[in-house]
Protein backbone atom coordinates (compact mmCIF):
# COMPACT_ATOMS: atom_id res chain seq x y z
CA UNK A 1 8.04 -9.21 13.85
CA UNK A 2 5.28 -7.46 12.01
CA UNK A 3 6.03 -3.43 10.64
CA UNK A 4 4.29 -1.27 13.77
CA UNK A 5 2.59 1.45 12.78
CA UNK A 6 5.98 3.44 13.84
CA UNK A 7 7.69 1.66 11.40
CA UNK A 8 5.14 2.18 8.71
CA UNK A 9 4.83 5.85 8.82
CA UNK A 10 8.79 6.21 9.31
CA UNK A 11 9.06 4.27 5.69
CA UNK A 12 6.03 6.71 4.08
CA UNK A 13 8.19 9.77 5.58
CA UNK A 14 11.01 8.75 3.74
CA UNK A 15 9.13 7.98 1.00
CA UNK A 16 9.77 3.86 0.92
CA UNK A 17 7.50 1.44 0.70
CA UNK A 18 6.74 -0.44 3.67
CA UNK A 19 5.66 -3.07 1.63
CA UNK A 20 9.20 -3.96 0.11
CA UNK A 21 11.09 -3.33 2.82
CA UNK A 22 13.89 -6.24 3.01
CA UNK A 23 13.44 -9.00 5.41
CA UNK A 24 17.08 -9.35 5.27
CA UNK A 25 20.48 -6.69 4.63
CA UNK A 26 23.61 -7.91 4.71
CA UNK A 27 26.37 -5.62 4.69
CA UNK A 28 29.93 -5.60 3.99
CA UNK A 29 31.82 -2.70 6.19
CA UNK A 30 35.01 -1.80 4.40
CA UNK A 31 36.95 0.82 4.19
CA UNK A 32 38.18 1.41 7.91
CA UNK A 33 41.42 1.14 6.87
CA UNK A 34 41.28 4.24 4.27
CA UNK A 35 39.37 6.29 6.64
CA UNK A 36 42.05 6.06 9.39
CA UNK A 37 44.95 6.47 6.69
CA UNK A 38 43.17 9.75 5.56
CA UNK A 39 43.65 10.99 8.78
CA UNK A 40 47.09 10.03 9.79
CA UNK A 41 45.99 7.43 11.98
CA UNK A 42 46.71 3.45 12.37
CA UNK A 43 43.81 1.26 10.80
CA UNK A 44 43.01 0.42 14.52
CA UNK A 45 41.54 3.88 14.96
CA UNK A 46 39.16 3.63 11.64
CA UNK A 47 38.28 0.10 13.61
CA UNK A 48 36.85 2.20 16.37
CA UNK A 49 34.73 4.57 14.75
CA UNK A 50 33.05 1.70 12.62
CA UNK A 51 31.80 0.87 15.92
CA UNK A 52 29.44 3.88 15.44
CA UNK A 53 28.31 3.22 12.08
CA UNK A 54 27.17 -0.53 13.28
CA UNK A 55 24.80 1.52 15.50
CA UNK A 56 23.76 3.36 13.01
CA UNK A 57 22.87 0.38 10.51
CA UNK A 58 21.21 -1.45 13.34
CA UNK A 59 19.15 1.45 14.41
CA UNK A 60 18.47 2.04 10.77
CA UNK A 61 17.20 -1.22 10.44
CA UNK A 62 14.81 -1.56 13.17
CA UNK A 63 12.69 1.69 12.27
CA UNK A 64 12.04 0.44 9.01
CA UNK A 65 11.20 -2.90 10.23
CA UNK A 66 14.32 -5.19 8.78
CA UNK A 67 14.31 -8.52 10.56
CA UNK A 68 17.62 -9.65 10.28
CA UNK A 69 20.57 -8.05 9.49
CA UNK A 70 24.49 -9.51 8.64
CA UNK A 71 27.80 -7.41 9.06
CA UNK A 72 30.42 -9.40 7.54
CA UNK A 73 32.97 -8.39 10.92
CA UNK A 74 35.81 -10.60 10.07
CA UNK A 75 36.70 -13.05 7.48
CA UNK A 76 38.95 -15.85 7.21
CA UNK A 77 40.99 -14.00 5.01
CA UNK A 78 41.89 -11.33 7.57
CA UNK A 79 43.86 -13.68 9.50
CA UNK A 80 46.68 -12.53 7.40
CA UNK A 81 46.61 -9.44 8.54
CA UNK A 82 48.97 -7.87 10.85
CA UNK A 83 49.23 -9.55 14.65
CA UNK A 84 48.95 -6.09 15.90
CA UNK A 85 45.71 -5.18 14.05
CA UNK A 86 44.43 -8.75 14.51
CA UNK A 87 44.88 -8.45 18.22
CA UNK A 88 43.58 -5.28 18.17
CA UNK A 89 40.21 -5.64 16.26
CA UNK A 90 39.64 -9.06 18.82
CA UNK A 91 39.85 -6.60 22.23
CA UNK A 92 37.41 -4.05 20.21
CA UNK A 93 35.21 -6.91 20.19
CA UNK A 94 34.99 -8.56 23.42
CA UNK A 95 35.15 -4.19 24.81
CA UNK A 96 32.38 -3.70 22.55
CA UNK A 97 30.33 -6.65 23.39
CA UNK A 98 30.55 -6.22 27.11
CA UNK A 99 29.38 -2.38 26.26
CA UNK A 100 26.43 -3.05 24.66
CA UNK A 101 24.81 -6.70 24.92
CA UNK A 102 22.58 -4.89 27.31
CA UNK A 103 21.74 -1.83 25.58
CA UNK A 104 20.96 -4.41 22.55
CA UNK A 105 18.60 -6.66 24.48
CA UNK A 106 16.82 -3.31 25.86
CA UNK A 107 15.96 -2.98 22.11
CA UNK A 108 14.80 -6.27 21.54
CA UNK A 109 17.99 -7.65 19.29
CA UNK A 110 18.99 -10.83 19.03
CA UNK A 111 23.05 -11.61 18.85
CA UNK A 112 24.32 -14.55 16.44
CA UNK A 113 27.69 -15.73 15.05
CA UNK A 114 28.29 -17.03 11.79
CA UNK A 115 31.59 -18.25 11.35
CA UNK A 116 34.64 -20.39 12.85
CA UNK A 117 34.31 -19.14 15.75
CA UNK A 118 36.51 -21.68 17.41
CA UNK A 119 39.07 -20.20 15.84
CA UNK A 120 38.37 -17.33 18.16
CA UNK A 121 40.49 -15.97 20.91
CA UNK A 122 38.64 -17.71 23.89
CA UNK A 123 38.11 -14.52 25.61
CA UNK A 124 36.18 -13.46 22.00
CA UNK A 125 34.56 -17.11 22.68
CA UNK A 126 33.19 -16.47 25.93
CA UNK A 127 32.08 -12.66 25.65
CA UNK A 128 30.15 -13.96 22.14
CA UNK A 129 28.48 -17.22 23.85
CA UNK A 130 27.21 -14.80 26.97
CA UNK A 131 25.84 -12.14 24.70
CA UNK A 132 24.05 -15.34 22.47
CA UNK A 133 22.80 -16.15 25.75
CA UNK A 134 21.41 -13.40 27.16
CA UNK A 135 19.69 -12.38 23.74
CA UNK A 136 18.06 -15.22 22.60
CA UNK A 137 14.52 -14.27 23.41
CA UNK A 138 14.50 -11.12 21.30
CA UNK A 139 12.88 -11.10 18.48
CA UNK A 140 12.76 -7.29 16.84
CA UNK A 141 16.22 -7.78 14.99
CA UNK A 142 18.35 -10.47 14.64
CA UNK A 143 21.74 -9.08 14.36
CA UNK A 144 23.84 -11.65 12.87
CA UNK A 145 27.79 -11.37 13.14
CA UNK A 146 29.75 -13.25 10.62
CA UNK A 147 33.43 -13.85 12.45
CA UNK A 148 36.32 -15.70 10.62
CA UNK A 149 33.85 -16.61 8.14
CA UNK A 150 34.24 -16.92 4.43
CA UNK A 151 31.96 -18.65 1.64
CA UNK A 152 34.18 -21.23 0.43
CA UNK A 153 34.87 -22.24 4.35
CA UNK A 154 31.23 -22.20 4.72
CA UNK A 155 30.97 -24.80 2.18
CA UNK A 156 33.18 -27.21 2.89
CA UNK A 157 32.10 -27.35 6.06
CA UNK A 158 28.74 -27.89 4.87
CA UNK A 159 30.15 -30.94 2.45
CA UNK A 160 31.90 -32.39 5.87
CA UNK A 161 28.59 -32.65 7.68
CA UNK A 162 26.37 -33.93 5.17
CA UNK A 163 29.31 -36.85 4.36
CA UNK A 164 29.28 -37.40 8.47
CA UNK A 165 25.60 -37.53 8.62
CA UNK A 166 25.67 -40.34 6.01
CA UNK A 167 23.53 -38.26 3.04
CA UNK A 168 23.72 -40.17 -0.25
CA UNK A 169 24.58 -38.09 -3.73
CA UNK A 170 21.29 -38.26 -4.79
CA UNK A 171 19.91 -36.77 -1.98
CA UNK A 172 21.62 -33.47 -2.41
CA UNK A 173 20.05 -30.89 -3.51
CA UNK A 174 19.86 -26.96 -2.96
CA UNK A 175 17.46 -27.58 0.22
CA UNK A 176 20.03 -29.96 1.48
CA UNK A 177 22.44 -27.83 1.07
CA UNK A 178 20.64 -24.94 2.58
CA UNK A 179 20.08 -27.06 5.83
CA UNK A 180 23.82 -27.50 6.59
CA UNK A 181 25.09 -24.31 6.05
CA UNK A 182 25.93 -21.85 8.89
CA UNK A 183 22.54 -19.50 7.60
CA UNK A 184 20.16 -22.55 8.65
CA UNK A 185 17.10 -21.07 9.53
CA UNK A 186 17.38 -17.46 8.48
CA UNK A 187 16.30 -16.03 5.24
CA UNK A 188 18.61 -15.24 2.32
CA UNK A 189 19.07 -11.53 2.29
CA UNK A 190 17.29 -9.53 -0.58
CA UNK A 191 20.01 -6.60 0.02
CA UNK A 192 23.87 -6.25 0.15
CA UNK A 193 24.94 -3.34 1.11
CA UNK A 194 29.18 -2.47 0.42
CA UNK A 195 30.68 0.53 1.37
CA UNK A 196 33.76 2.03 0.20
CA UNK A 197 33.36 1.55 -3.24
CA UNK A 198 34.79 -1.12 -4.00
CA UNK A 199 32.57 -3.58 -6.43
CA UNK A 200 32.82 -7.48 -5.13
CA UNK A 201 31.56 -9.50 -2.83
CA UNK A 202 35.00 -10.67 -0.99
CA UNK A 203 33.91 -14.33 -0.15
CA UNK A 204 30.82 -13.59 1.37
CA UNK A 205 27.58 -15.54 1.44
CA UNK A 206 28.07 -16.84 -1.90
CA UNK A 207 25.44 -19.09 -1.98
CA UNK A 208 22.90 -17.30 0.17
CA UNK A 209 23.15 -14.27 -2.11
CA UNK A 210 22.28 -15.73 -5.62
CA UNK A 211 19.18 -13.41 -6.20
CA UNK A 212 20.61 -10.62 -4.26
CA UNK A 213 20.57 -7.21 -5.02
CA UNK A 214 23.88 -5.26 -4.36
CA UNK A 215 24.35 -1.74 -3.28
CA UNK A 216 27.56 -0.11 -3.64
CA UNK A 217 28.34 2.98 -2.32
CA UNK A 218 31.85 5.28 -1.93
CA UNK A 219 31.38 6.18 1.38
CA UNK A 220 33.99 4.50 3.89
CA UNK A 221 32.24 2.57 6.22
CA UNK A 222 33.32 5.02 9.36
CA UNK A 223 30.71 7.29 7.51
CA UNK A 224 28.13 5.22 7.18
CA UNK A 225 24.86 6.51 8.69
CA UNK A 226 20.98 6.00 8.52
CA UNK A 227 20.88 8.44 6.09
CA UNK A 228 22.81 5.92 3.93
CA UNK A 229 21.23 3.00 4.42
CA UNK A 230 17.72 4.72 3.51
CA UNK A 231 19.76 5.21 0.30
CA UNK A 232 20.15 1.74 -0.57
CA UNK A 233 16.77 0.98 0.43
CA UNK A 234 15.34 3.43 -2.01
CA UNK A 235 17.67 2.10 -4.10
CA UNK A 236 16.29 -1.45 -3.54
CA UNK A 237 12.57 -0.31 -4.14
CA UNK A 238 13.67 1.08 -7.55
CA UNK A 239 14.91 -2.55 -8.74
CA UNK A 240 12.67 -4.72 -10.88
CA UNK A 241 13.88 -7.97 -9.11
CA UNK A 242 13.95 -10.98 -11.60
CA UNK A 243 14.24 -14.54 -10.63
CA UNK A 244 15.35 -16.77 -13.69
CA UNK A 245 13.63 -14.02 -15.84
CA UNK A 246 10.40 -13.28 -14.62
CA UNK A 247 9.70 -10.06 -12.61
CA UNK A 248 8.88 -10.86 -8.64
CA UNK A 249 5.36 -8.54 -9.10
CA UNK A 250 4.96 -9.11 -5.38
CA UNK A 251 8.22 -8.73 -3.86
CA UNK A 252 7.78 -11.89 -1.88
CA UNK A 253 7.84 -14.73 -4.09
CA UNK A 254 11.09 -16.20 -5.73
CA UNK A 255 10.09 -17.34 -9.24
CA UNK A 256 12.66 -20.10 -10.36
């Protein structure tokens, strides 16, 4: 989707650049846990009000023109969490789904999973294929969900299809590679956002984010507003990106 001229004079009022706006943001949302514990409450309840910060990225997004963005939702890691929270955090997701596929297609966002999502309750399953479904044909955002997803399962995955589908080693390479990962098709993002303040990247898009920028920022992700995410964009426009060295003069290239 090409920047309306909406989107263009939102960016000059906040003083961005329309021109380097980020195709792509991907965004790890931590810090639910702290937020609720601040406040005497179970991590459930910090859960819930992330819900409203997810609107607040997405909407975020769209008026500066962002094509696609990630929330890393769940990982494979967080399995290991507690049955209760686990249980919890699935119902929040098929509740919140069924709340808003429709106020999401009204906007023009598309809906994808990332992820083993077989390893899904089915009920998460069938609430995820219906909003996929009924999405498909939007094309302002691309909202992409990453569920029971981590890097290194990403990869071996990857390995597993291109041994099924018979590739030889010396047809690998990093476009290979590329191809038969769960990110097929969509861009690798140009900014991480992580909130909370903690500093890593927890397993997440390893290979997609090699020339990534990262924004950290303390704020618990409960907090998180627009007003924060035009941070790290201003933050972004202040980068001199370098590819293997050389500045990227026009933002768009990758120079290897």
């Amino acid at each position: 989707m090409e920047q309306s001229k909406a989107m263009v004079d939102r960016c000059v009022s906040l003083g961005l650049d329309p021109n380097r706006i980020p195709k792509h943001v991907a965004i790890i949302m931590d810090g639910n846990g702290r937020w609720a514990k601040d406040r005497g409450e179970s991590r459930v309840f910090g859960h819930m009000h992330g819900v409203d910060s997810v609107r607040s990225a997405i909407e975020g997004a769209m008026e500066l023109g962002v094509r696609y963005l990630t929330l890393y939702a769940f990982s494979t890691e967080n399995w290991n969490r507690p049955k209760e929270e686990v249980d919890a955090l699935m119902n929040l997701l098929v509740d919140t789904l069924l709340r808003e596929v429709k106020e999401l297609s009204d906007k023009g966002v598309r809906l994808r999973t990332i992820g083993d999502v077989a390893s899904l309750p089915s009920s998460c399953q069938e609430q995820l294929a219906l909003a996929e479904k009924s999405t498909e044909n939007e094309t302002n955002l691309d909202l992409i969900l990453a569920l029971s997803y981590s890097s290194k399962w990403e990869m071996v995955e990857a390995i597993r299809k291109m041994i099924a589908s018979g590739i030889r080693s010396e047809e690998i390479n990093p476009e290979v590679i590329s191809e038969n990962l769960s990110t097929h098709g969509i861009p690798d993002p140009e900014l991480m956002i992580r909130t909370s303040g903690e500093h890593r990247i927890s397993n997440f898009l390893l290979w997609q984010m090699a020339y990534t920028e990262f924004h950290f920022t303390s704020v618990l992700w409960p907090d998180f507003r627009k007003e924060n995410f035009y941070e790290a964009m201003h933050d972004f426009q202040h980068r001199e990106r370098r590819f293997g060295g050389l500045a990227d003069t026009n933002h768009n290239v990758q120079i290897q």
